[in-house]
C-alpha atoms as a PDB file:
ATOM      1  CA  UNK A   1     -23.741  18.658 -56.278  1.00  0.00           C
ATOM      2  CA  UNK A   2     -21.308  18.998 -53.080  1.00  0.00           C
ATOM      3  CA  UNK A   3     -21.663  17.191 -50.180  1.00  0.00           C
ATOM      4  CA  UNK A   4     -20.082  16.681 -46.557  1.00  0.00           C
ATOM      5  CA  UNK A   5     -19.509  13.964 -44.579  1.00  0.00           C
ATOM      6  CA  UNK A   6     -19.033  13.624 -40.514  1.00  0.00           C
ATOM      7  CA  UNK A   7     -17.357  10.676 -38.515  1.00  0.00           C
ATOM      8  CA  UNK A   8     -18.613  10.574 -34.670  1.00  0.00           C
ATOM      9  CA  UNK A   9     -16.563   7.747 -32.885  1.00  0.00           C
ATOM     10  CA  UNK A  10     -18.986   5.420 -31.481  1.00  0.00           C
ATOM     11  CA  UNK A  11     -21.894   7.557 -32.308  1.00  0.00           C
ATOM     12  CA  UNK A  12     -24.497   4.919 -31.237  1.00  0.00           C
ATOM     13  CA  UNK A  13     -23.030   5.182 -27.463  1.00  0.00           C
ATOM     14  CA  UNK A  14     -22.396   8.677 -27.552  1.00  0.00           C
ATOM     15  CA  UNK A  15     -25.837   9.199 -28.525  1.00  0.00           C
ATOM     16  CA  UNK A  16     -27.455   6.706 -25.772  1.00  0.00           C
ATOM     17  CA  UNK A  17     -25.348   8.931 -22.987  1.00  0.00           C
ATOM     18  CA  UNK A  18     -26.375  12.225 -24.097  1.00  0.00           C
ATOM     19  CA  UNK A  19     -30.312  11.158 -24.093  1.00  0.00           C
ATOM     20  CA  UNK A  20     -30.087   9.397 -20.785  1.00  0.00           C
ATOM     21  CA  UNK A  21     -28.074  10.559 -18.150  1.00  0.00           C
ATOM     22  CA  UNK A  22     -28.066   7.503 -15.652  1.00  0.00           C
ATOM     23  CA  UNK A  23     -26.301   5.402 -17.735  1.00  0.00           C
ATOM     24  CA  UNK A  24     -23.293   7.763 -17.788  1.00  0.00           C
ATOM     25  CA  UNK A  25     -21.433   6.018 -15.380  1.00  0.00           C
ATOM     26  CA  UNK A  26     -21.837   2.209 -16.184  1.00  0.00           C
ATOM     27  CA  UNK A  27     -19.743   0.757 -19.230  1.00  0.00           C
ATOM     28  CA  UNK A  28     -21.910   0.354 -22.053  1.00  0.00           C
ATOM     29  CA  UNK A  29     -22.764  -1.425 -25.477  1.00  0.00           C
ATOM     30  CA  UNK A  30     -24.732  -0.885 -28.433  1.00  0.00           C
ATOM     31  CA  UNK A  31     -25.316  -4.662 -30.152  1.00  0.00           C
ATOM     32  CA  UNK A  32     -27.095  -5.514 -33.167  1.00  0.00           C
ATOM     33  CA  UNK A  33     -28.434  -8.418 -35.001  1.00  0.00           C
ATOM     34  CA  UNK A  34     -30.423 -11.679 -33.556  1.00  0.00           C
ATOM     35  CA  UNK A  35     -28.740 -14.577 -31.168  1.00  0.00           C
ATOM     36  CA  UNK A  36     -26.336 -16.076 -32.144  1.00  0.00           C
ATOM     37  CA  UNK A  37     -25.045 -13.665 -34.497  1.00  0.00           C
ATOM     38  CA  UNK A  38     -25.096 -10.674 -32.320  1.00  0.00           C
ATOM     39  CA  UNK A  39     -22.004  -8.156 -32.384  1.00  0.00           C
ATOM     40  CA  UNK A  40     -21.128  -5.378 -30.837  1.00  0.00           C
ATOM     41  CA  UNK A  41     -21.590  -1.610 -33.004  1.00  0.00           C
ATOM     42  CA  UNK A  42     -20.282   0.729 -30.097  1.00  0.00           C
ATOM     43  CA  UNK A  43     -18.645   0.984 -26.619  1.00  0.00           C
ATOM     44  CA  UNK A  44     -17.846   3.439 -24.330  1.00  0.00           C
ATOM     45  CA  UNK A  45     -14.914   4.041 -22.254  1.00  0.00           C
ATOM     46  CA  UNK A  46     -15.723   2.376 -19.441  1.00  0.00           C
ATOM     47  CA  UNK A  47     -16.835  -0.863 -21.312  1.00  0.00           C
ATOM     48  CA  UNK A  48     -13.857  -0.481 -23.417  1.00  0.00           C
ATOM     49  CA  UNK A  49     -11.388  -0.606 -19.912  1.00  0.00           C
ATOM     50  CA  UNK A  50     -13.615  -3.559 -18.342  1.00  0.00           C
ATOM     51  CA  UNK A  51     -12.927  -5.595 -21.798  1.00  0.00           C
ATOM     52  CA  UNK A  52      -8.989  -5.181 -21.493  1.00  0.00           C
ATOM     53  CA  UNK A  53      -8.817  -6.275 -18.349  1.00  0.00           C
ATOM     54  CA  UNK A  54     -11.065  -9.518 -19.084  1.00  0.00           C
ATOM     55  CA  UNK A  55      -9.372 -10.090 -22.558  1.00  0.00           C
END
C-alpha cells in the first residue's frame, strides 16, 4: 500500500485566511486547549512580526 504525505506551514491560519477574507490583514492565531493550558498551533505573518517586536 503507498501513500503520500503533505506539510502546509501553519495550515490552521492559512486555512482561516483563505475562508474569510477580512481577517487578511490583522495578525492572527489559531490556539487550542482550555485556560490555563492554552497554546498557540499557528500564526501568520503579521502576528509572527508583532511577537518579535514585543519579545
Amino acid at each position: 500500500m503507498e501513500y503520500a504525505a503533505i506539510h502546509i506551514p501553519e495550515f490552521p491560519v492559512v486555512a482561516w485566511l483563505r475562508s474569510d477574507a477580512a481577517v487578511r490583514s490583522h495578525a492572527l492565531a489559531v490556539i487550542e486547549g482550555i485556560a490555563p493550558l492554552q497554546r498557540v498551533v499557528s500564526i501568520n505573518r503579521a502576528a509572527r512580526v508583532r511577537a518579535s517586536r514585543v519579545a
